[in-house]
N, C-alpha and C. Protein backbone atom coordinates (compact mmCIF):
# COMPACT_ATOMS: atom_id res chain seq x y z
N UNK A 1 7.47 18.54 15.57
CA UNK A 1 7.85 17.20 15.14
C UNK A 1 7.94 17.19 13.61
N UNK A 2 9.02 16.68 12.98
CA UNK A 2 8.96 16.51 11.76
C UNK A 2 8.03 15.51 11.20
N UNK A 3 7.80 15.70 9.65
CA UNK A 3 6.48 14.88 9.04
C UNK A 3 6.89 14.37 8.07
N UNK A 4 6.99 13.22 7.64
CA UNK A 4 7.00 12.46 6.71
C UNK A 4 5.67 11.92 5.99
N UNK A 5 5.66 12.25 4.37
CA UNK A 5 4.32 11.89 3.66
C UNK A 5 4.69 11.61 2.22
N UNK A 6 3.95 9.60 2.25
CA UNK A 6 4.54 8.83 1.23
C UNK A 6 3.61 8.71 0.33
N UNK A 7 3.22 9.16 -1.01
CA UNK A 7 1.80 8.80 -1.67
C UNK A 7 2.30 7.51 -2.50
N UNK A 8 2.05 6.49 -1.76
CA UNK A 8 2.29 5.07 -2.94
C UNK A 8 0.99 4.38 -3.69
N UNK A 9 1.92 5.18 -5.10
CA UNK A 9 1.14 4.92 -5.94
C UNK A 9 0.93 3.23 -6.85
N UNK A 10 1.86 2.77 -6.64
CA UNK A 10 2.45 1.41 -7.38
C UNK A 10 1.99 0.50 -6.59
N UNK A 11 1.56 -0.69 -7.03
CA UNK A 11 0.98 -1.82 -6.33
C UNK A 11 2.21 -2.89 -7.10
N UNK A 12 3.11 -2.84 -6.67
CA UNK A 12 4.52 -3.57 -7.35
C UNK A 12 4.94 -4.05 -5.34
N UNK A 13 5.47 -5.23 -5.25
CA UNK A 13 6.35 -5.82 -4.35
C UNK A 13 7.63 -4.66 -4.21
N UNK A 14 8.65 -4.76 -4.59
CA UNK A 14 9.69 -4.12 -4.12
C UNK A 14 9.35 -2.34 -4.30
N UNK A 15 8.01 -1.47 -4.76
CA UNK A 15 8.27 -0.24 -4.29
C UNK A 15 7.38 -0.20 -2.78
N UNK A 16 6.73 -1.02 -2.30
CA UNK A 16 5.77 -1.14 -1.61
C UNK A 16 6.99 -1.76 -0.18
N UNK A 17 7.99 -2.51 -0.98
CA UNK A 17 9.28 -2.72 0.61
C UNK A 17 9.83 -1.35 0.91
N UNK A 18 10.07 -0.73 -0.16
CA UNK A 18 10.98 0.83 -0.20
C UNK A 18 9.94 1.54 0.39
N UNK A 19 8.84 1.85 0.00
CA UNK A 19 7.83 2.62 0.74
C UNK A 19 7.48 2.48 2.25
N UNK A 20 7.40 1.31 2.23
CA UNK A 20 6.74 0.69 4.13
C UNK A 20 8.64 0.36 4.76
N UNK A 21 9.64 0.38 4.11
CA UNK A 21 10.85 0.54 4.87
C UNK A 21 11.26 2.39 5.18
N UNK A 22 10.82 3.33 4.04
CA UNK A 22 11.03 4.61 4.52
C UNK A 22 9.85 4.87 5.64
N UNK A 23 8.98 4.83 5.38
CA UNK A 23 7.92 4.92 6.94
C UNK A 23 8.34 4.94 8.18
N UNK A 24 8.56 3.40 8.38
CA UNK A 24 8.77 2.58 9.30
C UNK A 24 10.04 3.48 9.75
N UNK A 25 10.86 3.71 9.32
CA UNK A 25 11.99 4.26 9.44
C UNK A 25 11.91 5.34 10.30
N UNK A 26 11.09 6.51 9.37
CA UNK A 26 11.00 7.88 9.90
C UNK A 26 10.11 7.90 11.28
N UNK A 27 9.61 6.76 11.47
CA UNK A 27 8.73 6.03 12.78
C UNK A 27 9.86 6.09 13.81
N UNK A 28 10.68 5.40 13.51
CA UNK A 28 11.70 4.88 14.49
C UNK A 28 12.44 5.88 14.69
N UNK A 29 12.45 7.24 13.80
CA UNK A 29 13.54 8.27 14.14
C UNK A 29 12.66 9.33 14.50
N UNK A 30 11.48 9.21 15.29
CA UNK A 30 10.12 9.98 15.81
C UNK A 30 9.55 10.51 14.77
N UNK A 31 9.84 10.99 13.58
CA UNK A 31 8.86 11.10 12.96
C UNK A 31 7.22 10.68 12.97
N UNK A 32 6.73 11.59 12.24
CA UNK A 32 4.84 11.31 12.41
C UNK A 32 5.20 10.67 10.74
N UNK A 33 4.72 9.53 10.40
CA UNK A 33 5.12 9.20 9.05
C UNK A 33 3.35 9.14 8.73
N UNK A 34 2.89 9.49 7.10
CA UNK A 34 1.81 8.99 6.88
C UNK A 34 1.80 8.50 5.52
N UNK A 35 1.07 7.53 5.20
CA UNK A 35 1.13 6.76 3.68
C UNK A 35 -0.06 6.90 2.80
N UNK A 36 -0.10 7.60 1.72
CA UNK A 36 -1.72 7.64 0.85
C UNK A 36 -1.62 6.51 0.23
N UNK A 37 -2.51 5.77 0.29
CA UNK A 37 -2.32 4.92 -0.72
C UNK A 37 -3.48 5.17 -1.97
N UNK A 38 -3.20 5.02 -3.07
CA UNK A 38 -3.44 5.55 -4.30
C UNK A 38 -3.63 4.78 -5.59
N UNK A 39 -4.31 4.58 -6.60
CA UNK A 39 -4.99 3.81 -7.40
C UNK A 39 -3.77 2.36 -7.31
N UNK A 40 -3.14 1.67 -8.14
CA UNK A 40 -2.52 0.48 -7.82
C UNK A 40 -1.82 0.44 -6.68
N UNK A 41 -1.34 1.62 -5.99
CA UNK A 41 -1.27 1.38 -4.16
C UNK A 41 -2.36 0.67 -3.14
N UNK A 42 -3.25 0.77 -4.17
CA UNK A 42 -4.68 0.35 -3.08
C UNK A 42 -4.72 -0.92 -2.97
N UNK A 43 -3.69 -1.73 -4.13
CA UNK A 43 -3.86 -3.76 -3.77
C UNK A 43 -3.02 -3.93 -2.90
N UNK A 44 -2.44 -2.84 -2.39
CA UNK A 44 -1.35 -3.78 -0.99
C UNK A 44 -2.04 -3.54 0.14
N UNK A 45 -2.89 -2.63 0.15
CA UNK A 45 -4.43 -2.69 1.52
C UNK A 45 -5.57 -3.51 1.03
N UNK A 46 -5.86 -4.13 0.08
CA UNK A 46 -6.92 -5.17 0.29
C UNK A 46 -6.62 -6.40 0.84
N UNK A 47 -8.03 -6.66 1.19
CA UNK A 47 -7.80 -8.11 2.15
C UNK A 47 -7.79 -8.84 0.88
N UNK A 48 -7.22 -10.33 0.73
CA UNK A 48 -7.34 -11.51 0.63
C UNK A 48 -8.91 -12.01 0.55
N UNK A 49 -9.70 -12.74 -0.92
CA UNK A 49 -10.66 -13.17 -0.90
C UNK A 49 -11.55 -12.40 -0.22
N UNK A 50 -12.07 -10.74 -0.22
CA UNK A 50 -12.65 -10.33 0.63
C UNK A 50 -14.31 -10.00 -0.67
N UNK A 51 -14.45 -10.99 -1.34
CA UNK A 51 -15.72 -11.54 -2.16
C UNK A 51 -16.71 -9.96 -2.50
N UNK A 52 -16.19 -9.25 -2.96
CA UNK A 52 -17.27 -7.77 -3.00
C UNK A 52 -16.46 -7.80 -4.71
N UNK A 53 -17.83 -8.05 -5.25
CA UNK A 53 -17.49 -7.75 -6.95
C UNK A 53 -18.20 -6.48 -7.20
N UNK A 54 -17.51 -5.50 -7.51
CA UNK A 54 -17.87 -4.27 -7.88
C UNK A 54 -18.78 -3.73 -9.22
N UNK A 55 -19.91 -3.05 -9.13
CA UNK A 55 -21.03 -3.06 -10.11
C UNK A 55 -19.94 -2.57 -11.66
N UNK A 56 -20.45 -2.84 -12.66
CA UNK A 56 -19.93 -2.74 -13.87
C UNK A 56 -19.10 -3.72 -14.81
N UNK A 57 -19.31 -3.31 -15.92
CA UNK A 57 -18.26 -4.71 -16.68
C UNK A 57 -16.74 -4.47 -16.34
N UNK A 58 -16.03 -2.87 -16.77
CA UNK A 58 -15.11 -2.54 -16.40
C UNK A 58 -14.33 -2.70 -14.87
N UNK A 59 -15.17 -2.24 -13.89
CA UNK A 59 -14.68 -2.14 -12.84
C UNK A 59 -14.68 -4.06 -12.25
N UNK A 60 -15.77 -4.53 -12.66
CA UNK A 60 -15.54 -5.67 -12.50
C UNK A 60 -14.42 -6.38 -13.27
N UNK A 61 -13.72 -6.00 -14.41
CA UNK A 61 -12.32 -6.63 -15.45
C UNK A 61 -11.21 -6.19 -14.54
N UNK A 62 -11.53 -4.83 -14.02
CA UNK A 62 -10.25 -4.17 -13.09
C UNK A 62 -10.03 -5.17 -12.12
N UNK A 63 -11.35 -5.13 -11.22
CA UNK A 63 -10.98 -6.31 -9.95
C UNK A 63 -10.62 -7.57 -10.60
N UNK A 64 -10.97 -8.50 -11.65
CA UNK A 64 -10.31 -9.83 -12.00
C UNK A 64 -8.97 -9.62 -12.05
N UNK A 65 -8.48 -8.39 -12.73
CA UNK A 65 -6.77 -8.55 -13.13
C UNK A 65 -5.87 -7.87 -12.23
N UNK A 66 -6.27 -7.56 -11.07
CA UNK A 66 -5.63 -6.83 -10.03
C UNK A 66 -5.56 -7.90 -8.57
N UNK A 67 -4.36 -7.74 -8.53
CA UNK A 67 -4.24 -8.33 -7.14
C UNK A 67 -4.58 -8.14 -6.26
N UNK A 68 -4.98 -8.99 -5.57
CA UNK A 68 -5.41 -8.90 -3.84
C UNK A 68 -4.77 -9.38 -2.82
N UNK A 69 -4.56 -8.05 -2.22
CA UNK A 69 -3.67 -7.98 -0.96
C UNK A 69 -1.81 -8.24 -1.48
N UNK A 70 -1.15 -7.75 -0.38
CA UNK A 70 -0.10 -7.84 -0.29
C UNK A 70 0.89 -9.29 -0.37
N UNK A 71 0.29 -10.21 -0.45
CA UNK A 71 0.98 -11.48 -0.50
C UNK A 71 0.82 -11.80 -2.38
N UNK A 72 0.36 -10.99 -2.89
CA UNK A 72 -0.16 -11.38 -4.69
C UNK A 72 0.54 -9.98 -5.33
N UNK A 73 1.72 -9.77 -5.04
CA UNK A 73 2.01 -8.41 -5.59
C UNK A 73 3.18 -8.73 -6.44
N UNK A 74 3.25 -8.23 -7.77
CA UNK A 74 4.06 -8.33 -9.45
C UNK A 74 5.48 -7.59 -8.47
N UNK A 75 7.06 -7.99 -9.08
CA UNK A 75 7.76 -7.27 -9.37
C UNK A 75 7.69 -6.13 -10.36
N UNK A 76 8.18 -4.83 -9.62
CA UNK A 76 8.04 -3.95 -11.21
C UNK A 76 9.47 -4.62 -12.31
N UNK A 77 10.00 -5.17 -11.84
CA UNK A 77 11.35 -5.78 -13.05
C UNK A 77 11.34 -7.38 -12.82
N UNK A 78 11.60 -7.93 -13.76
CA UNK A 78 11.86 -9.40 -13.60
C UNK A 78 10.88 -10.26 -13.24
N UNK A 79 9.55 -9.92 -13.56
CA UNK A 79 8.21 -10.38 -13.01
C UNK A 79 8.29 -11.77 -13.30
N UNK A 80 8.90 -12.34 -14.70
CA UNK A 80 8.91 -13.49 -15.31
C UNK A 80 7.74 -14.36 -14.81
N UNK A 81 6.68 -13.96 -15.15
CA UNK A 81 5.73 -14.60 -15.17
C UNK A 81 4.80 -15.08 -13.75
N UNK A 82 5.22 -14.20 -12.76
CA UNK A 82 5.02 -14.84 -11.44
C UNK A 82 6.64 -15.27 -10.94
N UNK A 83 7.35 -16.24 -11.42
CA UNK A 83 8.36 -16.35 -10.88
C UNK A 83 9.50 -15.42 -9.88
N UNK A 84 9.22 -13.85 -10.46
CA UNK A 84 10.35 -13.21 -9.70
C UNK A 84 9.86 -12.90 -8.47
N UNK A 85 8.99 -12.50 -7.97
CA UNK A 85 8.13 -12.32 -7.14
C UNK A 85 7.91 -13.83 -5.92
N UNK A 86 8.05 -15.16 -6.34
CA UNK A 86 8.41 -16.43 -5.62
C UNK A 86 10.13 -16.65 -5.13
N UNK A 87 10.74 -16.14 -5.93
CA UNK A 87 12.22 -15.78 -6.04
C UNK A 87 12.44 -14.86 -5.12
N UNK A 88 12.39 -13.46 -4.62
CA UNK A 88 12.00 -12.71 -3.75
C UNK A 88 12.21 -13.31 -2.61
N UNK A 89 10.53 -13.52 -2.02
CA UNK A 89 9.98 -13.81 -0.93
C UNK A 89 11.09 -14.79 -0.69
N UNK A 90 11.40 -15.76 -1.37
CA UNK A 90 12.72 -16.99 -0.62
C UNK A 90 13.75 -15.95 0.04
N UNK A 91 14.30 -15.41 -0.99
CA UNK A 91 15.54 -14.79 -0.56
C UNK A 91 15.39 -13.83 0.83
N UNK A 92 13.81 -13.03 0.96
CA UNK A 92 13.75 -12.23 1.83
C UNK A 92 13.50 -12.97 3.31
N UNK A 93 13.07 -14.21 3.20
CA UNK A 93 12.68 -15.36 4.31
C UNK A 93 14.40 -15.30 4.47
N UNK A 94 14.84 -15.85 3.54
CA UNK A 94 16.21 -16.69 4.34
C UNK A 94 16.94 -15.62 4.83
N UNK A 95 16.91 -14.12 4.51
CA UNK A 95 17.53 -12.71 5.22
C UNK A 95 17.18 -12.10 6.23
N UNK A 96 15.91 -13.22 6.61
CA UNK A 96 14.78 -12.67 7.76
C UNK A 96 14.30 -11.55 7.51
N UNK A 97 14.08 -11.23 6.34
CA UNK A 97 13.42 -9.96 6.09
C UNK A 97 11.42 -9.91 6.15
N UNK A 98 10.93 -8.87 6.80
CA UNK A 98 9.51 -8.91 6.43
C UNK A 98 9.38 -9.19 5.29
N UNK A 99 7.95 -9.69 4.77
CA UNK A 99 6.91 -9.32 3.78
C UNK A 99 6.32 -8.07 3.53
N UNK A 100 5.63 -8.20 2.82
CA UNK A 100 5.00 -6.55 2.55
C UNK A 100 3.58 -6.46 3.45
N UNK A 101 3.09 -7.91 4.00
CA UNK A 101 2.09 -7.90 4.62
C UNK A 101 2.57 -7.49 6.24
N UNK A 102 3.53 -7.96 6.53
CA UNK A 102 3.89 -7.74 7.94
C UNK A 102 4.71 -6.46 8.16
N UNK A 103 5.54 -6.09 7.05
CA UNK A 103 5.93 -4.27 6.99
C UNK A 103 4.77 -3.42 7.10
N UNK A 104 2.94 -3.86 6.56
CA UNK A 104 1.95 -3.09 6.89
C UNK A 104 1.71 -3.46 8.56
N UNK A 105 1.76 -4.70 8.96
CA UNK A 105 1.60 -4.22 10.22
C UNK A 105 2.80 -3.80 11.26
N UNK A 106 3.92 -3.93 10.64
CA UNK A 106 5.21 -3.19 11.82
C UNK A 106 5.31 -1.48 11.41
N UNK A 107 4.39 -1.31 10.64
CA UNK A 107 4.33 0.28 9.91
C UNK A 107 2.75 0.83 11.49
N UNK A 108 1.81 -0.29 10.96
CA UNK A 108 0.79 0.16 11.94
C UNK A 108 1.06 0.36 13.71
N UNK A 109 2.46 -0.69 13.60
CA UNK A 109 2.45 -1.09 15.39
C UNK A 109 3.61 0.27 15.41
N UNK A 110 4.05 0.98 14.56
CA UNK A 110 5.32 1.88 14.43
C UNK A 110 4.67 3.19 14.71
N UNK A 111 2.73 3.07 14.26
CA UNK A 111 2.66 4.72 14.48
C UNK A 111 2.08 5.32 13.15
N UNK A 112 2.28 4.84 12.18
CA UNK A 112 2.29 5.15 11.17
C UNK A 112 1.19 5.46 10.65
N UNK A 113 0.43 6.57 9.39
CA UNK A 113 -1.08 6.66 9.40
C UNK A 113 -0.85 6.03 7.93
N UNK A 114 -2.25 4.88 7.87
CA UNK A 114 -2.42 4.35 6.49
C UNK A 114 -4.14 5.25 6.01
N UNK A 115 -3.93 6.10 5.12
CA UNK A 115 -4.95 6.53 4.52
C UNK A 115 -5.09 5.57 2.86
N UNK A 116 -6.57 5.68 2.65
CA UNK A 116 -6.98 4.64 1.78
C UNK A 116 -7.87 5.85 0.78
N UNK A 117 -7.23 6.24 -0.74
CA UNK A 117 -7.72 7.51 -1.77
C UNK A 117 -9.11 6.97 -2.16
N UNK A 118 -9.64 7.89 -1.78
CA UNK A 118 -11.43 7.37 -1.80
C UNK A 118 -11.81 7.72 -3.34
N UNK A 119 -11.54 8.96 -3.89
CA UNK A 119 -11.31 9.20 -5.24
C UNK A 119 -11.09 7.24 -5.87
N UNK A 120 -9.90 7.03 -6.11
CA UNK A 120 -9.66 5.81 -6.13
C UNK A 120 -10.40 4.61 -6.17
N UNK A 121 -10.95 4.62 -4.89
CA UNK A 121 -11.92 3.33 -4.36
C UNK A 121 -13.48 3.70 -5.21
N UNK A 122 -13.69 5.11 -5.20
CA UNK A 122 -14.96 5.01 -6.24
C UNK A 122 -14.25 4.71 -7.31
N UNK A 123 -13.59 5.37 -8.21
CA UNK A 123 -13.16 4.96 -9.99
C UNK A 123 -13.24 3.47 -10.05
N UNK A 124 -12.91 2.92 -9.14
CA UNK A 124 -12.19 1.48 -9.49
C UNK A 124 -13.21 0.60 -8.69
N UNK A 125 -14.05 0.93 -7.72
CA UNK A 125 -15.32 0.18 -6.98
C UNK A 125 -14.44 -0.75 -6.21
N UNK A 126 -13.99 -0.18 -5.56
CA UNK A 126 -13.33 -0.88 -4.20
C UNK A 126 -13.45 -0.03 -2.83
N UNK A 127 -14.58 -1.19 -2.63
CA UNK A 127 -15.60 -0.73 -0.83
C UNK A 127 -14.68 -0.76 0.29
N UNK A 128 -14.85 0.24 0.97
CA UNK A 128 -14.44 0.10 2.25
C UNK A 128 -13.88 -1.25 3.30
N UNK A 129 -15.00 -2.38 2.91
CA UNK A 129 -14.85 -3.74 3.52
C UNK A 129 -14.06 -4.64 2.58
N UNK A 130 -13.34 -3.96 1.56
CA UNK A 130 -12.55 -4.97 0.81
C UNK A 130 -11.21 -4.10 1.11
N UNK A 131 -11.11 -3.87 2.02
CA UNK A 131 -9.60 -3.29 2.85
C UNK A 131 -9.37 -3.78 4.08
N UNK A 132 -7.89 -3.94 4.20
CA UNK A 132 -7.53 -4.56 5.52
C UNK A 132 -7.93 -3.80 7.11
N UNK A 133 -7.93 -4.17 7.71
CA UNK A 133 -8.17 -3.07 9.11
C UNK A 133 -7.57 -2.15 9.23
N UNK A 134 -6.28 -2.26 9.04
CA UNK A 134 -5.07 -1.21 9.16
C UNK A 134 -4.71 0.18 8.30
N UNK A 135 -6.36 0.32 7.51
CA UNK A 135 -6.58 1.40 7.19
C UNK A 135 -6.69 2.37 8.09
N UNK A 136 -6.34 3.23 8.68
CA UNK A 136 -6.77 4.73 9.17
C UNK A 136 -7.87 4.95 9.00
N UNK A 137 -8.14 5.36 7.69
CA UNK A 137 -9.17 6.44 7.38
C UNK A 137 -8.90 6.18 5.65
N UNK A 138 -10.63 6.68 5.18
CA UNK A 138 -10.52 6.71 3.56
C UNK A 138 -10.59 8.39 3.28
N UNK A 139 -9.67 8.77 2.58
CA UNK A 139 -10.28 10.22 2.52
C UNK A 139 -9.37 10.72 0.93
N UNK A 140 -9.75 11.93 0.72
CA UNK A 140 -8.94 12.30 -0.52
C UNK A 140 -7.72 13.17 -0.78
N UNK A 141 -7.72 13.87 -1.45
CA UNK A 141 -6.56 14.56 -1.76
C UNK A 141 -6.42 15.43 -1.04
N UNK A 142 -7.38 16.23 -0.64
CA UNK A 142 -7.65 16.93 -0.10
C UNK A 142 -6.64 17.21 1.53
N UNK A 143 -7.14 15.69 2.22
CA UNK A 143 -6.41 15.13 3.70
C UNK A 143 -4.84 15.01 2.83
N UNK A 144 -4.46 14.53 1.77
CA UNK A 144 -2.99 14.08 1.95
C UNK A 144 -2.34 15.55 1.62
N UNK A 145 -3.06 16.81 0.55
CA UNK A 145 -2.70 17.95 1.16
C UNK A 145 -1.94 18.22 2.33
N UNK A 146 -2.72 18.07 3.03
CA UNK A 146 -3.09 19.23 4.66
C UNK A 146 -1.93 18.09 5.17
N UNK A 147 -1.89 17.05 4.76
CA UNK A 147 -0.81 16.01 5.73
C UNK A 147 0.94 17.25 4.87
N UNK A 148 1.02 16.35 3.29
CA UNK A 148 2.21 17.02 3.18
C UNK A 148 2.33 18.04 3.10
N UNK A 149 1.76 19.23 3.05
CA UNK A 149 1.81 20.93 3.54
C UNK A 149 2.59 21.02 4.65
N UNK A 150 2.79 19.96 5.62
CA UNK A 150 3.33 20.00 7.07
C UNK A 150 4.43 19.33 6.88
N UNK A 151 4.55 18.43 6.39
CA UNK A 151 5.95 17.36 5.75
C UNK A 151 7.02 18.43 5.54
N UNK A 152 7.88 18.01 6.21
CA UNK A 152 9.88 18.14 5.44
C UNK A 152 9.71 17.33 4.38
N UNK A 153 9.25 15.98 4.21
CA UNK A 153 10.08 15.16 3.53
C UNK A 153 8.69 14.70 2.65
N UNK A 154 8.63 14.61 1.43
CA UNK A 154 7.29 14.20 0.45
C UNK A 154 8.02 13.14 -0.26
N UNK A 155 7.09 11.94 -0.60
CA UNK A 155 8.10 11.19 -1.46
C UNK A 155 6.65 10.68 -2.33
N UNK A 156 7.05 10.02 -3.43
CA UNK A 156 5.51 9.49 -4.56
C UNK A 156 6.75 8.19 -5.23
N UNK A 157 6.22 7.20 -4.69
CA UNK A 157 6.56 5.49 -5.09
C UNK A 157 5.01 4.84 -5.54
């Protein structure tokens, strides 16, 4: 079986559609697809208000200015202040297009493995329980190795 392996690194709205639309994809064309997610990749797997303030001044400034979860995610272009990102979501509603929250779960119902960079979650003090369910597994470089070693297809968004 061919392997598809996405390390998304960007916690941006539109690389996080491109990322969870190539997945989903290689899902639907049997592919085994798997996704690392990786230091600003890691705010499109946190939950929403999931109240765990992480020990330190730093790591605690990181969590204030970082978004939580997939419904709070910056354009990488045209951010205008919040605005492009409200701009978006209209246009993608009226195209019937997913969100980035519901591409994580048509990625999960597709097959798809969501790994969560534990490396990552220590630097930055983001616990296990401040991630959505639809994590897989937390593990490191190590696992996304041994995943794309097997991959045709490697991609880093």
């Amino acid at each position: 079986m061919k392997k598809v392996t996405i390390v998304v690194f960007s916690g941006e709205m539109d690389r996080a559609i491109a990322a969870f639309n190539i997945a989903i994809g290689a899902a639907s064309m049997g592919m085994e697809a798997t996704m690392f997610f990786t230091f600003w990749g890691l705010n499109i797997l946190k939950r929403p208000n999931a109240g765990v303030s992480p020990p330190g001044f730093i790591k605690k400034m990181l969590a204030a200015m970082m978004p939580a979860g997939p419904q709070k995610l910056p354009l990488s272009k045209l951010n205008m202040f919040g605005m492009g990102p409200i701009m978006m979501k209209k246009l993608m509603k009226q195209h019937r297009m997913p969100d980035v929250g519901e591409m994580l779960t048509m990625a999960k119902q597709s097959g798809v493995k969501v790994i969560a960079c534990t490396a990552t979650m220590e630097l930055m003090g983001i616990p296990k329980t401040q991630l959505t369910q639809d994590v897989d597994s937390c593990a490191g470089v190590a696992a996304y190795l041994a995943e794309a070693s097997e991959s045709s297809v490697n991609l880093f968004i």
